[in-house]
C-alpha atoms as a PDB file:
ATOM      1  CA  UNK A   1     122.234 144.364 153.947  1.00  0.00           C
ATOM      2  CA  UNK A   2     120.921 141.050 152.716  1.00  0.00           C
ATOM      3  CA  UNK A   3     120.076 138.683 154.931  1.00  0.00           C
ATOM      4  CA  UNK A   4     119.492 135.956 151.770  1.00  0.00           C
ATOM      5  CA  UNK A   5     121.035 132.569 152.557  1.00  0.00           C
ATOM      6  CA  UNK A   6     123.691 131.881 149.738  1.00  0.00           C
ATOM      7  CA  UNK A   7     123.808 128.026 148.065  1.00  0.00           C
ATOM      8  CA  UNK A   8     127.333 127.233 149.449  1.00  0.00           C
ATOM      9  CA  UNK A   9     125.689 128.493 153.147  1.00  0.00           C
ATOM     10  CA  UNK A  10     122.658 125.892 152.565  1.00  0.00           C
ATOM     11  CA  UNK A  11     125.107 123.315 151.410  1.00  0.00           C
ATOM     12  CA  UNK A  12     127.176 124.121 154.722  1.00  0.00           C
ATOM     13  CA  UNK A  13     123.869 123.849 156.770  1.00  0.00           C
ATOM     14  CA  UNK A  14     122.897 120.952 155.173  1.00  0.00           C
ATOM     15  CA  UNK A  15     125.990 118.958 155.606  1.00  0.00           C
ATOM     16  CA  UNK A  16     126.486 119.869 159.194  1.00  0.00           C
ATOM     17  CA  UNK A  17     122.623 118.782 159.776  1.00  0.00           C
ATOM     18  CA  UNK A  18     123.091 115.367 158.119  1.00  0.00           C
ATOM     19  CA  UNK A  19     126.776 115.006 160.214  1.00  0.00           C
ATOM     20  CA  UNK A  20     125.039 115.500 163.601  1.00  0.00           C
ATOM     21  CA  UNK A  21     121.772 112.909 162.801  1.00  0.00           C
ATOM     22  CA  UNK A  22     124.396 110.171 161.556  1.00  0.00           C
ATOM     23  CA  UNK A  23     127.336 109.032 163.194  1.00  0.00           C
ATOM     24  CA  UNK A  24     130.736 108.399 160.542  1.00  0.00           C
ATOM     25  CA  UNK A  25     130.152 104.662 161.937  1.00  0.00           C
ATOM     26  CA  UNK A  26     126.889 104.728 160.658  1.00  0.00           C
ATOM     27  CA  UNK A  27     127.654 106.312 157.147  1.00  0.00           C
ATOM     28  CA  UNK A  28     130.360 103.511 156.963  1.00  0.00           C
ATOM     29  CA  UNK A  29     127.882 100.833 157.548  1.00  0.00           C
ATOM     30  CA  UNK A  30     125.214 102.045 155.432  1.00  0.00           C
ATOM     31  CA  UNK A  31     127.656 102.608 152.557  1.00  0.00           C
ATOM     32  CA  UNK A  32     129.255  99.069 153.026  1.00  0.00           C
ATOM     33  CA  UNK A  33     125.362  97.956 152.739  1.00  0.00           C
ATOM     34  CA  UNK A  34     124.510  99.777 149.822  1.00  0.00           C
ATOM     35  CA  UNK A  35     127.127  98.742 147.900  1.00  0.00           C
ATOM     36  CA  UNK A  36     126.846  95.091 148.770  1.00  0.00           C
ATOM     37  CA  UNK A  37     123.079  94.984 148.017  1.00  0.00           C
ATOM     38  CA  UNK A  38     124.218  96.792 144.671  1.00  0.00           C
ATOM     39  CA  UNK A  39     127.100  94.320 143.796  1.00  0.00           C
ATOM     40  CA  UNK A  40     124.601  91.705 144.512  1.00  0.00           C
ATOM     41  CA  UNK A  41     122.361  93.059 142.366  1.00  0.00           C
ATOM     42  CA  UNK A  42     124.468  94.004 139.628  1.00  0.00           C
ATOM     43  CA  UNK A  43     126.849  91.128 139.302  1.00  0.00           C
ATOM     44  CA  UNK A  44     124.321  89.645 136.824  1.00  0.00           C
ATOM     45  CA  UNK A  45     122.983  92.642 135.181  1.00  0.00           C
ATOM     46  CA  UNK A  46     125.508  94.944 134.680  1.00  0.00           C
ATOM     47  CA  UNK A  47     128.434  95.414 132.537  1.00  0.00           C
ATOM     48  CA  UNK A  48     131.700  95.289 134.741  1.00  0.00           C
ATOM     49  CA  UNK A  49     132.645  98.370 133.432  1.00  0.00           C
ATOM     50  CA  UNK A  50     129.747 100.009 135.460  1.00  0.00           C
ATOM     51  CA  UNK A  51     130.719  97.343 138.646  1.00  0.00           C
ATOM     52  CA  UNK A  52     133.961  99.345 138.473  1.00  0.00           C
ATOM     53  CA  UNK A  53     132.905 102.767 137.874  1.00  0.00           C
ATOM     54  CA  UNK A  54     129.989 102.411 140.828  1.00  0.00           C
ATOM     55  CA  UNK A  55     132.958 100.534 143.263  1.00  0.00           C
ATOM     56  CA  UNK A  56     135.423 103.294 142.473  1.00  0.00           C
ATOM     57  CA  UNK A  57     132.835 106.013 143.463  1.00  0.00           C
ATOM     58  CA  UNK A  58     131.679 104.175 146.697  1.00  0.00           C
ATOM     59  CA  UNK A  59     135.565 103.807 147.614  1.00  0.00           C
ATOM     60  CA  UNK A  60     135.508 108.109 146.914  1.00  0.00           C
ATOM     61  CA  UNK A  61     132.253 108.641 148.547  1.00  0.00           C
ATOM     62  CA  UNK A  62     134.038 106.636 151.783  1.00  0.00           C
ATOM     63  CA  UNK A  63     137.355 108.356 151.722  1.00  0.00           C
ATOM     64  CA  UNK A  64     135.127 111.919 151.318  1.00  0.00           C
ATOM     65  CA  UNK A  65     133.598 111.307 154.741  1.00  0.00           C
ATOM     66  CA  UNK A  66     137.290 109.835 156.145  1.00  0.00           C
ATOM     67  CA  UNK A  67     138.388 113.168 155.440  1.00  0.00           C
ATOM     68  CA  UNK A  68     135.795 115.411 156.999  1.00  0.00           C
ATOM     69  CA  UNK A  69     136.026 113.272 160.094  1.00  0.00           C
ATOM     70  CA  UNK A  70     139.701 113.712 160.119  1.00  0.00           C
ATOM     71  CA  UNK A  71     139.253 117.304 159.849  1.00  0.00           C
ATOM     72  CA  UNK A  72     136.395 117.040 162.996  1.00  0.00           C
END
């Protein structure tokens, strides 16, 4: 019998370590301040095709953590 940890079973651990240190209020809040230090940054120096592509993920990358806390 192997007793080997599998990737999806780190990825599992990992996740469910980084939930319990950070509270989905906090993730919001973080991500909301990442992204405005970004847009900040980047409404002079980057195409608006990127501004899009990098608001459309942060809008995913929020709605991914709405949905694990809804399933919490």
């Amino acid at each position: 019998m192997s007793l080997e940890i599998t990737e999806s079973e780190k990825l599992q651990m990992n996740t469910k370590e980084f939930l319990n240190e950070h509270s989905f209020e906090e993730i919001h809040e973080m991500l909301d301040k990442l992204y405005s230090g970004w847009a900040g940054h980047a409404a002079v120096q980057v195409e608006t095709e990127e501004r899009l592509k990098t608001l459309i993920f942060f809008d995913e990358l929020k709605q991914f953590f709405e949905k694990i806390e809804e399933s919490n």
